[in-house]
N, C-alpha and C. Protein backbone atom coordinates (compact mmCIF):
# COMPACT_ATOMS: atom_id res chain seq x y z
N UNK A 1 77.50 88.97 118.34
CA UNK A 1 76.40 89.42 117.50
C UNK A 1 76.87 89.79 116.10
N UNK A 2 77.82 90.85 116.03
CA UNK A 2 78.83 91.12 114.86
C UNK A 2 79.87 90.69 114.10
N UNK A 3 80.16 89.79 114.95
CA UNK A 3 81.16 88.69 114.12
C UNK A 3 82.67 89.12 115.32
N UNK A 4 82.69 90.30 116.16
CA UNK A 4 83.61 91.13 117.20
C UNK A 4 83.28 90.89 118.60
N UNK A 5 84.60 90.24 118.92
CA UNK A 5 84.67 90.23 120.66
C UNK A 5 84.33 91.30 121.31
N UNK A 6 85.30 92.31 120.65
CA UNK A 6 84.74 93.98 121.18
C UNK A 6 84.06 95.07 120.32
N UNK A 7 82.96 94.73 120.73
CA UNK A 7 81.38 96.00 120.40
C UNK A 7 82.20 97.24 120.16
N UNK A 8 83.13 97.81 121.11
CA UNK A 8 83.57 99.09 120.95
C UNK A 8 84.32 99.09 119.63
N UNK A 9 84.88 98.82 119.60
CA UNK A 9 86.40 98.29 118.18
C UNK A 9 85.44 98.41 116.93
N UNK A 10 83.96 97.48 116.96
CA UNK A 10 83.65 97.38 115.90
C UNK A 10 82.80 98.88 115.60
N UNK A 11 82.64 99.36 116.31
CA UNK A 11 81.48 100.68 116.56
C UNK A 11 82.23 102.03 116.22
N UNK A 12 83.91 101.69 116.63
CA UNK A 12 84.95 102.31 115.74
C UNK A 12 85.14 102.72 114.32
N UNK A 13 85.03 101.49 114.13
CA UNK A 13 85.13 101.16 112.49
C UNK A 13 84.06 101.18 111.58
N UNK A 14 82.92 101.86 111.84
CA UNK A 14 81.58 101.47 111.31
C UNK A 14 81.04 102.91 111.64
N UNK A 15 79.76 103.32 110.89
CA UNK A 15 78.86 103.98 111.29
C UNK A 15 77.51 103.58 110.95
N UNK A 16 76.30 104.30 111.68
CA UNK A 16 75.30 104.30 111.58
C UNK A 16 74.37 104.11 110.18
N UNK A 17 75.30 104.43 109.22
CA UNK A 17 74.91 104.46 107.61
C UNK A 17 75.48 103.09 106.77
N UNK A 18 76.31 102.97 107.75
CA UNK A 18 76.86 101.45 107.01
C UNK A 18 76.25 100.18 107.15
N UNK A 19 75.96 99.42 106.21
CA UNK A 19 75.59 97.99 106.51
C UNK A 19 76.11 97.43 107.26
N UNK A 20 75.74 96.71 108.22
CA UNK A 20 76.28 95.75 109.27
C UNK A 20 76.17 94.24 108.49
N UNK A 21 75.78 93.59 107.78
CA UNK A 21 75.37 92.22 107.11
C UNK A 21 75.96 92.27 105.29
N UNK A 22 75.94 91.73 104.83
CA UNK A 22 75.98 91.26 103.57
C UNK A 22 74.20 91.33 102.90
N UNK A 23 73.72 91.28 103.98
CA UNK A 23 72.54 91.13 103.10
C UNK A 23 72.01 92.69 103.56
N UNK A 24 72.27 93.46 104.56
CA UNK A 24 71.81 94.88 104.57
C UNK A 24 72.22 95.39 102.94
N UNK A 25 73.93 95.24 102.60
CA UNK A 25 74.47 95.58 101.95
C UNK A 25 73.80 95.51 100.13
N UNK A 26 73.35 94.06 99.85
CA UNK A 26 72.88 93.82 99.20
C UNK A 26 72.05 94.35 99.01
N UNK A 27 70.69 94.41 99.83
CA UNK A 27 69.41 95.59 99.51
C UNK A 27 69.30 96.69 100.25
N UNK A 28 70.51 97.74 99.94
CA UNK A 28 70.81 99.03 100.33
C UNK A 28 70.79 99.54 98.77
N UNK A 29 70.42 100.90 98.84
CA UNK A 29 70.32 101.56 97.83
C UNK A 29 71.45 101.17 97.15
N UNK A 30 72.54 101.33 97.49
CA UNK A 30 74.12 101.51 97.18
C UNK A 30 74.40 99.92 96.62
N UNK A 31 73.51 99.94 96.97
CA UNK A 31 74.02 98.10 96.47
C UNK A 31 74.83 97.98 95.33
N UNK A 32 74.80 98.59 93.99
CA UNK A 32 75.91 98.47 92.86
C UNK A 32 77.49 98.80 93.39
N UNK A 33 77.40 100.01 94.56
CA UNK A 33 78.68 100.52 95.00
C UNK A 33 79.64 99.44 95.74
N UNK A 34 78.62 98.83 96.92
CA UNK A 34 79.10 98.41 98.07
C UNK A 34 79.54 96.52 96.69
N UNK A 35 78.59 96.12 95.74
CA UNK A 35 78.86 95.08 95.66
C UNK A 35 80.64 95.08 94.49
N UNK A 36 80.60 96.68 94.34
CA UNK A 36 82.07 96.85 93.50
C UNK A 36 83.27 96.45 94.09
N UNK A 37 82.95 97.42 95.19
CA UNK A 37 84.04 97.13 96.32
C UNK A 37 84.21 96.01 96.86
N UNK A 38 83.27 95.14 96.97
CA UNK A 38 83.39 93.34 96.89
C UNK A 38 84.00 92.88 96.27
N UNK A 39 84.05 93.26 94.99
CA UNK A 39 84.10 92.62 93.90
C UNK A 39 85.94 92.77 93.95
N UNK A 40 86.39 94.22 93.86
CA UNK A 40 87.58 94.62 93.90
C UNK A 40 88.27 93.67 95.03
N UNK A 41 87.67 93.12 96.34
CA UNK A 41 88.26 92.87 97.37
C UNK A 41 88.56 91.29 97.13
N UNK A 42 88.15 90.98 96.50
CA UNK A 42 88.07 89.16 96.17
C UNK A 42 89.01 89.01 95.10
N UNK A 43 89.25 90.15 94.20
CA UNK A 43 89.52 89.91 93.05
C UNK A 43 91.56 89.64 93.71
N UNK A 44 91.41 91.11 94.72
CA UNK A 44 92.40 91.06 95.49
C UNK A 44 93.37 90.07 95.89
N UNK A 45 92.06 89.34 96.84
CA UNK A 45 92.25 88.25 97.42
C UNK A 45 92.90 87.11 96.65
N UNK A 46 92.38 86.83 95.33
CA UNK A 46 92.71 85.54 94.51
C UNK A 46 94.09 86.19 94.19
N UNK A 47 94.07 87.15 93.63
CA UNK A 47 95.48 87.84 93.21
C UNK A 47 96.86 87.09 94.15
N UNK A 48 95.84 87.71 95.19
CA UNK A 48 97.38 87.54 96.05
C UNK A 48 97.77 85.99 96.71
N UNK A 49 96.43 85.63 96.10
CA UNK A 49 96.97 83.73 96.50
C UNK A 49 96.69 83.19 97.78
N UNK A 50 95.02 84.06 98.57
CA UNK A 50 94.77 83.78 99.83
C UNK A 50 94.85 82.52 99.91
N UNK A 51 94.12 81.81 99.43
CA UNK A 51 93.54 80.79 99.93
C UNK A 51 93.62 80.11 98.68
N UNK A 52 93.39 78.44 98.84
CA UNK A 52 92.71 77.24 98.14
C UNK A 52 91.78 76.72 98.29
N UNK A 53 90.86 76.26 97.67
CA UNK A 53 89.60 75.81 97.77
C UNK A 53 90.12 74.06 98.33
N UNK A 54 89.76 73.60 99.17
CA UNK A 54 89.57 71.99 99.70
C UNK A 54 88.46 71.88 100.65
N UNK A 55 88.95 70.37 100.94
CA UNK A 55 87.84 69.57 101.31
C UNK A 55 88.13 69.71 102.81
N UNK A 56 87.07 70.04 103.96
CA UNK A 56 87.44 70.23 105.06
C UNK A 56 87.90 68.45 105.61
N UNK A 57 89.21 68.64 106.40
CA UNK A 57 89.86 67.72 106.66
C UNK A 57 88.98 67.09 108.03
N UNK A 58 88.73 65.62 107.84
CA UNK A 58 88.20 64.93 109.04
C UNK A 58 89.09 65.67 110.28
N UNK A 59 88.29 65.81 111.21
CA UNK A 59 88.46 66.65 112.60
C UNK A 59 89.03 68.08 113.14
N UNK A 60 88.81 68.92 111.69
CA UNK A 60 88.99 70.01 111.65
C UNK A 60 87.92 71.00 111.87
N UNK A 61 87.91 71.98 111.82
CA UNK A 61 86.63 73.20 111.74
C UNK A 61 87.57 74.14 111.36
N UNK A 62 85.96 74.50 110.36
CA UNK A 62 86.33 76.25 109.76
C UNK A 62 86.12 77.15 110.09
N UNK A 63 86.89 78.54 110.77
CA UNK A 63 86.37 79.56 111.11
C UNK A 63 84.97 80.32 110.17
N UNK A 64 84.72 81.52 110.47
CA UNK A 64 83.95 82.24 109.80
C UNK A 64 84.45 83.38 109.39
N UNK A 65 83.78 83.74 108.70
CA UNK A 65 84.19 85.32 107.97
C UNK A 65 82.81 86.16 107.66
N UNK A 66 83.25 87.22 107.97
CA UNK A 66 81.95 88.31 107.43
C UNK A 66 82.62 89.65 106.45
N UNK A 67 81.79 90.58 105.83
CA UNK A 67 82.28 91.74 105.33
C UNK A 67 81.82 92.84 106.04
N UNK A 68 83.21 93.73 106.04
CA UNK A 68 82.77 95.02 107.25
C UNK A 68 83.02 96.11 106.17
N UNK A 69 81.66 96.55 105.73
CA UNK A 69 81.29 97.90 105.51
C UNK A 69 81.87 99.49 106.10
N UNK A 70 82.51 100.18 104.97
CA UNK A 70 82.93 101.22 105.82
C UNK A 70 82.81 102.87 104.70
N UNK A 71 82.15 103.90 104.88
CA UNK A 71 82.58 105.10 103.47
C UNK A 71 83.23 105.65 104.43
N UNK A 72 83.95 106.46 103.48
CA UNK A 72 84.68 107.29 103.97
C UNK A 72 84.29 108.96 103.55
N UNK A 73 84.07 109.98 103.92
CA UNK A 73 84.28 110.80 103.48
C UNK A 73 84.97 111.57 102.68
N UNK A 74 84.76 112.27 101.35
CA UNK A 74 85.39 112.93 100.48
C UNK A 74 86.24 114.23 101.05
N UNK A 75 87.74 113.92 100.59
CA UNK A 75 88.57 115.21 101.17
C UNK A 75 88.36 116.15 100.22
N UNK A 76 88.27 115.97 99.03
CA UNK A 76 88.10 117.21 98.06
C UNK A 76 86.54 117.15 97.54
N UNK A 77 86.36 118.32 97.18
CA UNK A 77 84.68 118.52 97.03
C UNK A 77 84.49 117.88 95.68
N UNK A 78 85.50 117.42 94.54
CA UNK A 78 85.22 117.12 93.67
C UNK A 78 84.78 115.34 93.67
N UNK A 79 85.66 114.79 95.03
CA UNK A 79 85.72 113.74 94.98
C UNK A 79 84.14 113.54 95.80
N UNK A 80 83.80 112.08 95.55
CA UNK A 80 82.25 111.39 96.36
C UNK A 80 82.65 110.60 97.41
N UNK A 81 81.91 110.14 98.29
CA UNK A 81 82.24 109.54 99.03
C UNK A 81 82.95 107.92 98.70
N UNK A 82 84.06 107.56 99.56
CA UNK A 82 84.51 106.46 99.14
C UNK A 82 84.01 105.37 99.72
N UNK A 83 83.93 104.14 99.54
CA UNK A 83 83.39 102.88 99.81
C UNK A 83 84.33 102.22 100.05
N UNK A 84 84.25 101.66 101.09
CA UNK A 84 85.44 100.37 101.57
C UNK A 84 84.92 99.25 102.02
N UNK A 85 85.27 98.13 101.67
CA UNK A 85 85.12 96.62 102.47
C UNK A 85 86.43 96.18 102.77
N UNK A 86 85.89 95.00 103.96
CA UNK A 86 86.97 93.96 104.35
C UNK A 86 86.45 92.75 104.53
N UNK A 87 87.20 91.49 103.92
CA UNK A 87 87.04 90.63 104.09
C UNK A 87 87.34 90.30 105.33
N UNK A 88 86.71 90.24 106.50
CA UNK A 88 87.76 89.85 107.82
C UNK A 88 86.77 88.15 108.58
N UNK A 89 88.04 87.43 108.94
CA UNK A 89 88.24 86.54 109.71
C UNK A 89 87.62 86.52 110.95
N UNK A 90 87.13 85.54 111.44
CA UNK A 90 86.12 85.80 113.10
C UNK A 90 87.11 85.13 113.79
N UNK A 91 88.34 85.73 113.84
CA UNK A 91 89.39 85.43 114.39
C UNK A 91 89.14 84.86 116.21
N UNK A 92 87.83 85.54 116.62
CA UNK A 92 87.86 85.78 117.81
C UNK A 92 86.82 83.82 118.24
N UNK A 93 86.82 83.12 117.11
CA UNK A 93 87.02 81.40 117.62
C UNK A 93 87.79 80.91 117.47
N UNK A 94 89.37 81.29 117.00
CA UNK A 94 90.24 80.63 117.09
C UNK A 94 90.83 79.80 118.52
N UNK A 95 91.59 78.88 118.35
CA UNK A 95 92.08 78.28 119.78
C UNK A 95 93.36 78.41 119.72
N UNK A 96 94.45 78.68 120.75
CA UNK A 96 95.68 78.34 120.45
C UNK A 96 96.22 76.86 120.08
N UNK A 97 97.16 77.23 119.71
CA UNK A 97 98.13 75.65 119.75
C UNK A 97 96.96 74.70 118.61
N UNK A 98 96.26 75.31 117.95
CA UNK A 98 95.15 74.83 117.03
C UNK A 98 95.71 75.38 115.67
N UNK A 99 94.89 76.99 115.71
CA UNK A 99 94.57 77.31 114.46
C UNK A 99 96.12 78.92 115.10
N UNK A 100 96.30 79.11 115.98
CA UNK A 100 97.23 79.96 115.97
C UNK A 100 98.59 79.72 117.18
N UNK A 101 99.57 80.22 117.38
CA UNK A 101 100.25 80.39 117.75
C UNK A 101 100.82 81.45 118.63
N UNK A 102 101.94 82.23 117.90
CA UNK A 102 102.42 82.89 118.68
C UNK A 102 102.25 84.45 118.22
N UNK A 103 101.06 85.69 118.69
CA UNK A 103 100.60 86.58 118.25
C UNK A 103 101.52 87.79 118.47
N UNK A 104 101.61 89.22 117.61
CA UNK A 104 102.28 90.02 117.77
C UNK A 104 101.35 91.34 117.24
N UNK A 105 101.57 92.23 117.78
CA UNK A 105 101.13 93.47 117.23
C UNK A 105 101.96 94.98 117.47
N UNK A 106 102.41 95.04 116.48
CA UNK A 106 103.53 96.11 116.70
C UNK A 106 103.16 97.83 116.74
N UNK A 107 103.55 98.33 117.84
CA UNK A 107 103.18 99.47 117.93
C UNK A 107 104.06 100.74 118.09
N UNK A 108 103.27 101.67 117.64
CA UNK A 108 104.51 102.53 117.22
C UNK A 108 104.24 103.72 117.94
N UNK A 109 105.58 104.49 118.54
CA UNK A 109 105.00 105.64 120.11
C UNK A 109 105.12 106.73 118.85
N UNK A 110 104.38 108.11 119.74
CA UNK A 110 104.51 109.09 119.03
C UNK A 110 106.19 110.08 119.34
N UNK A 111 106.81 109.65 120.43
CA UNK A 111 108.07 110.29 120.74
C UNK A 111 108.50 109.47 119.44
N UNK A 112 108.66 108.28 119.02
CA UNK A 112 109.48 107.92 118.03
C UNK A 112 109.20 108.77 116.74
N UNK A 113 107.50 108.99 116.43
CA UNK A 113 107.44 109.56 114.95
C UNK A 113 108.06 110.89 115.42
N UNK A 114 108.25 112.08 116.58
CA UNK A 114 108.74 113.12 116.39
C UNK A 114 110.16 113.32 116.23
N UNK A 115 110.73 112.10 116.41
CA UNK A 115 112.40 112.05 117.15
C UNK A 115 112.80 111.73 115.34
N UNK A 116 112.10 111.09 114.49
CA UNK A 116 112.32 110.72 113.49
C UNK A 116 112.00 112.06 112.62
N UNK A 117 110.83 112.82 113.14
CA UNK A 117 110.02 114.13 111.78
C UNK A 117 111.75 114.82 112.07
N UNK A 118 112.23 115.00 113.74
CA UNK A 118 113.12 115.85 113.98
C UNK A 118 114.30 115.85 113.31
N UNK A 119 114.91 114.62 112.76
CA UNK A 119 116.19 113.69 112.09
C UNK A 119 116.05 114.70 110.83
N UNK A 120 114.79 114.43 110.19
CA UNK A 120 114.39 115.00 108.59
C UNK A 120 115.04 116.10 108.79
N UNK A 121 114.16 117.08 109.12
CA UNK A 121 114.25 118.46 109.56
C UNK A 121 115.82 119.04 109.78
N UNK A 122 116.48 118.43 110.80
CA UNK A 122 117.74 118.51 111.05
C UNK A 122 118.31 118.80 110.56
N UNK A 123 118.78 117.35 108.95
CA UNK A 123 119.32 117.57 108.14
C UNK A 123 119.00 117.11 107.01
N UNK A 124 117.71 118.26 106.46
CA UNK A 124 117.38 118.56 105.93
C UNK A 124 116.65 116.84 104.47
N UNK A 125 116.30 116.50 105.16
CA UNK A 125 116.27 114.93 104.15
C UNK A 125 114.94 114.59 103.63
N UNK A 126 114.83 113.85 103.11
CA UNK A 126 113.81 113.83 102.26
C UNK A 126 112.78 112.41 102.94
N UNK A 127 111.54 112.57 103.07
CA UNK A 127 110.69 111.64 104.30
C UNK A 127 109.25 111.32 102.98
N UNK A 128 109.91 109.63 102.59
CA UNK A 128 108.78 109.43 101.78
C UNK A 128 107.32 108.32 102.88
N UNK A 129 105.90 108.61 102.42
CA UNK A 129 105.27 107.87 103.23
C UNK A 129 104.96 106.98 101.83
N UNK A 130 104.52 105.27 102.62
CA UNK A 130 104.43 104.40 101.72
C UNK A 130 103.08 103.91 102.16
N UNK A 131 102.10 103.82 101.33
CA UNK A 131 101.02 103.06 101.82
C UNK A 131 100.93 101.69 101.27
N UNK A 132 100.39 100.25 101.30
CA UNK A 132 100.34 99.04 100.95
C UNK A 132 98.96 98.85 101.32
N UNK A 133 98.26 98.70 99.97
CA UNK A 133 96.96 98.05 100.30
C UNK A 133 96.90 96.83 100.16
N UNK A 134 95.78 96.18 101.34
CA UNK A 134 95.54 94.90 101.61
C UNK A 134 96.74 94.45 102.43
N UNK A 135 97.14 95.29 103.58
CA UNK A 135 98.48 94.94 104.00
C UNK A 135 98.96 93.60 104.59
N UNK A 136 97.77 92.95 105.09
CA UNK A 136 97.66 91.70 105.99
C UNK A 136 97.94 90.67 104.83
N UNK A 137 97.93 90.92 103.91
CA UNK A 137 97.68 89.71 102.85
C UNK A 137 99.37 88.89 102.35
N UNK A 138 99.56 90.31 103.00
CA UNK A 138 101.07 89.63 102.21
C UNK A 138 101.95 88.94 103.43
N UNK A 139 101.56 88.65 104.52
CA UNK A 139 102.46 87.85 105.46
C UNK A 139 101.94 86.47 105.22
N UNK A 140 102.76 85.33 104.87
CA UNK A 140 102.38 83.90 104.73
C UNK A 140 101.98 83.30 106.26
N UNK A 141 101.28 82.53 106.36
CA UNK A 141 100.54 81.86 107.21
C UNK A 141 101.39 80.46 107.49
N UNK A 142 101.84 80.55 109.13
CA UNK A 142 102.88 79.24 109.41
C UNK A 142 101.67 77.92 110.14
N UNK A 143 100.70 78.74 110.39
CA UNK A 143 99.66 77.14 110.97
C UNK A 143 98.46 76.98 109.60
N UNK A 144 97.65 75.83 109.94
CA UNK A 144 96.68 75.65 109.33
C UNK A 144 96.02 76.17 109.57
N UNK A 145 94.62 77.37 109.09
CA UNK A 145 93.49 77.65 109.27
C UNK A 145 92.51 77.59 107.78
N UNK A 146 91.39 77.05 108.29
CA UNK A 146 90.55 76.62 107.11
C UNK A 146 89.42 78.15 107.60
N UNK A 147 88.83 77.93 106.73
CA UNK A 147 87.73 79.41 106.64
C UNK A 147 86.57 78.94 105.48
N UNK A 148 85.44 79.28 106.18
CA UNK A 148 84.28 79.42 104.92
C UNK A 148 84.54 80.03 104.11
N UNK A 149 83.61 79.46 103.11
CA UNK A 149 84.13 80.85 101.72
C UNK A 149 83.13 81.98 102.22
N UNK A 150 83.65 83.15 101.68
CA UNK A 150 82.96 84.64 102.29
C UNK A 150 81.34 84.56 101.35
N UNK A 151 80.47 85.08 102.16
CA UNK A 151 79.12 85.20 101.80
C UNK A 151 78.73 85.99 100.27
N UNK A 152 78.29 85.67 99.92
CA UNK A 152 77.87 86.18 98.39
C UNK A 152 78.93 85.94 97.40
N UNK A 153 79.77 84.72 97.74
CA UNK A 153 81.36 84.39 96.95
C UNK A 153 81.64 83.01 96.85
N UNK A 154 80.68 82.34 97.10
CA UNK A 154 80.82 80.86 97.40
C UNK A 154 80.80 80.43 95.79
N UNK A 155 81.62 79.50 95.63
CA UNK A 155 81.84 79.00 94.09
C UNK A 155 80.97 77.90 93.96
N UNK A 156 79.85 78.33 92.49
CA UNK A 156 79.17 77.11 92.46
C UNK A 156 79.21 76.38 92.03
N UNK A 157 78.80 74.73 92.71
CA UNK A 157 78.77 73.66 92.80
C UNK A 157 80.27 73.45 93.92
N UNK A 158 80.44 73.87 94.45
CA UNK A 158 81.79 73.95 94.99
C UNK A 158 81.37 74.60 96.76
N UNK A 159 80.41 74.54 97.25
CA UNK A 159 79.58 75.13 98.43
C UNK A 159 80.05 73.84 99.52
N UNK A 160 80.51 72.92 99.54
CA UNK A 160 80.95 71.98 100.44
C UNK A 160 82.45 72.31 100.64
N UNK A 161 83.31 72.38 99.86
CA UNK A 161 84.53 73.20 100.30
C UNK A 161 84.76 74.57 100.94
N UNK A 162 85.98 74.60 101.23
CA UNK A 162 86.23 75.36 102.64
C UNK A 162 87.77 75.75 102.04
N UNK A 163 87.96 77.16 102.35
CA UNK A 163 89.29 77.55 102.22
C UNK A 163 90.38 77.61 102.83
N UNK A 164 91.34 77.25 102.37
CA UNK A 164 92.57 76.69 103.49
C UNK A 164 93.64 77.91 103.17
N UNK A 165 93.54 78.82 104.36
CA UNK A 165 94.29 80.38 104.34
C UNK A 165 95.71 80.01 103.91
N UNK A 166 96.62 80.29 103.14
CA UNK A 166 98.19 80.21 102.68
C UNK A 166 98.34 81.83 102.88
N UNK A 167 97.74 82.86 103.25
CA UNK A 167 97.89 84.09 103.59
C UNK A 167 97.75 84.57 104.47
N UNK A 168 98.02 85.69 105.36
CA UNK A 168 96.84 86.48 106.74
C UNK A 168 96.00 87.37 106.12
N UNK A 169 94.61 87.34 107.10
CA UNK A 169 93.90 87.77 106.62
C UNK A 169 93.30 88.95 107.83
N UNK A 170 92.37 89.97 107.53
CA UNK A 170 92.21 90.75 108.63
C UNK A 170 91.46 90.19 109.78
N UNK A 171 91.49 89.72 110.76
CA UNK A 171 90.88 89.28 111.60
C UNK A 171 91.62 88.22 112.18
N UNK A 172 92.21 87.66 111.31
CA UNK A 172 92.99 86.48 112.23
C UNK A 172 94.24 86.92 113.44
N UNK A 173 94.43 86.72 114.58
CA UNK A 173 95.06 87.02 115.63
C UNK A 173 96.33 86.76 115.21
N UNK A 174 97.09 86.13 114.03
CA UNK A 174 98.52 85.86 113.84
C UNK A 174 98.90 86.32 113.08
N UNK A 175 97.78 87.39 112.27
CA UNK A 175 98.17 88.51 110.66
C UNK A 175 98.94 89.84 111.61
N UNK A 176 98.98 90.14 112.24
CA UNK A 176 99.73 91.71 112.47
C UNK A 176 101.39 91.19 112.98
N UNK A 177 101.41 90.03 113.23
CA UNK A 177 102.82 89.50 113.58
C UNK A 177 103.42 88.57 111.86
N UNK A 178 102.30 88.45 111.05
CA UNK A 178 103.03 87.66 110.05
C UNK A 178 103.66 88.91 109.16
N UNK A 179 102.44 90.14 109.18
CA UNK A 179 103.04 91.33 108.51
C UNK A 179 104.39 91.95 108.75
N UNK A 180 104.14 91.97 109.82
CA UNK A 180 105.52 92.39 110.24
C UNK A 180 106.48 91.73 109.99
N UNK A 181 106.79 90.58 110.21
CA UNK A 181 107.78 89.55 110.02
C UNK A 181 108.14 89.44 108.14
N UNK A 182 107.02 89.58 107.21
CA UNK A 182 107.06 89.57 105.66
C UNK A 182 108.14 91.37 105.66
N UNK A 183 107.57 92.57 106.31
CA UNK A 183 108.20 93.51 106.29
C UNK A 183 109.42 93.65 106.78
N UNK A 184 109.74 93.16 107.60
CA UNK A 184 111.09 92.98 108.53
C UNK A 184 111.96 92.29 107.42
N UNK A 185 112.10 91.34 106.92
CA UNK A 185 112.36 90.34 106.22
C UNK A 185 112.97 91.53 104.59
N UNK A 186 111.86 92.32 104.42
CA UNK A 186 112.45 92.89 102.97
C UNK A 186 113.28 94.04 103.76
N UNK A 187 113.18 94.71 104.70
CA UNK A 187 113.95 96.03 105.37
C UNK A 187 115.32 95.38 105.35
N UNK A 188 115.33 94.51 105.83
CA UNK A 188 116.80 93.64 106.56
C UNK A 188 117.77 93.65 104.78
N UNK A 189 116.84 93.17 103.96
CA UNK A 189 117.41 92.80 102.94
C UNK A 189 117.72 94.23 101.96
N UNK A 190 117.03 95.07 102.24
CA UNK A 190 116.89 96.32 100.73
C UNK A 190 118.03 96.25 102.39
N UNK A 191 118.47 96.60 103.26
CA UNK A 191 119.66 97.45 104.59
C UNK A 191 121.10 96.49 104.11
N UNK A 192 121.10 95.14 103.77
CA UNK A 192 122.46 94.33 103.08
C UNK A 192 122.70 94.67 101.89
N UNK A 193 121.80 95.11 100.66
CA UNK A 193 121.97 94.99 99.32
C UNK A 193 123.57 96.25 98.81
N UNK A 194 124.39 96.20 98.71
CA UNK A 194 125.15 96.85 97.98
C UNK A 194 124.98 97.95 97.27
N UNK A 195 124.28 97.78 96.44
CA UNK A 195 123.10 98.66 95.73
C UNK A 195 122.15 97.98 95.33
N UNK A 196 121.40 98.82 94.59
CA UNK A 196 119.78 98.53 94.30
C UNK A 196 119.57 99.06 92.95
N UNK A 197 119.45 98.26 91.81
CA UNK A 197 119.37 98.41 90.30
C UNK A 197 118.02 99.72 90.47
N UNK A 198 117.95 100.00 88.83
CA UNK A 198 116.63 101.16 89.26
C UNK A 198 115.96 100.74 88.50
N UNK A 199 116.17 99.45 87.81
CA UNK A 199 115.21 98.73 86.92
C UNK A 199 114.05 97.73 87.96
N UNK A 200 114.44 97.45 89.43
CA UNK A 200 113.88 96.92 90.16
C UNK A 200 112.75 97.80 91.04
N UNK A 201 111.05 97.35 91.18
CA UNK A 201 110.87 97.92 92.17
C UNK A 201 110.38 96.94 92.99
N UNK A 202 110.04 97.11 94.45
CA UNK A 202 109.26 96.26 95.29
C UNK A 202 107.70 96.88 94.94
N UNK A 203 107.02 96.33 94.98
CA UNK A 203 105.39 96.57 95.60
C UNK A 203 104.46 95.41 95.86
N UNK A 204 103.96 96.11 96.99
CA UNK A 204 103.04 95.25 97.88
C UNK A 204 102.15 95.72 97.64
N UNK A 205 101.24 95.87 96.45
CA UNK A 205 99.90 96.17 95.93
C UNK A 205 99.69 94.91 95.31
């Protein structure tokens, strides 16, 4: 119905105030807000080199995509409520040995985060947290998957093409194993480097 295998997952991530559609979104009061945060999320997207626009290849199919609406509540009274979208993937028609492969999702226990807060503490060290927005975006994509262009984003005269993912995206079943593997990949390398100039930084923004 939602574009989600599991009702619960999506009922998670959502509330009662949020648009469920693109087109709730559109003629919701908020409509200037929710279409910013669109706007920011695409702009994202091209940034980071999701996709290419082509021609869907004889005997292929394109998944789908929808946008999932989400505010967040203000932690400080000065701040308003925040607005979030996602571009996500209807990952849940993919086929194996098709459009994906070999899936991973890495999980992390809570004995590890205390055994680690405990290390700090110990001796006495310094514990930076790193956030990366749009985190899925930055693992490269090893199969083909083609995708509609996202609703209210379709390029015109250009509505017969179909986007061919060169990125992961949220929804696709092979983005939480490509992330990891793009992250693994720089850990391994900043853990060999000799030193590390201070004219260099990494970011995954």
């Amino acid at each position: 119905m939602y574009g989600f295998e599991d009702l619960v997952s999506y009922a998670l991530i959502t509330s009662s105030r949020d648009p469920t559609t693109f087109q709730e979104a559109l003629h919701s009061q908020e409509k200037s807000r929710w279409m910013g945060v669109m706007v920011e999320e695409i702009q994202s997207l091209h940034k980071n080199q999701t996709w290419n626009l082509v021609e869907l290849p004889k005997g292929k199919r394109a998944i789908g995509c929808k946008w999932v609406y989400k505010k967040k509540e203000a932690v400080l009274e000065k701040e308003g409520e925040k607005f979030k979208t996602h571009l996500v993937a209807k990952g849940y028609s993919q086929r194996k040995g098709v459009d994906y492969d070999e899936i991973f999702s890495l999980v992390v226990k809570h004995t590890s985060i205390r055994t680690v807060l405990g290390l700090v503490a110990h001796f006495d060290m310094q514990l930076e947290e790193m956030d990366v927005k749009t985190v899925f975006l930055h693992g490269d994509l090893e199969e083909l998957v083609y995708m509609v262009q996202p609703e209210g984003f379709i390029q015109p005269g250009q509505k017969h093409l179909v986007c061919k993912l060169r990125k992961s995206l949220f929804g696709l079943k092979q983005s939480p194993r490509q992330w990891y593997k793009c992250f693994d990949s720089y850990m391994i390398l900043i853990r060999h480097w000799p030193w590390r100039p201070r004219h260099y930084q990494f970011s995954l923004h």
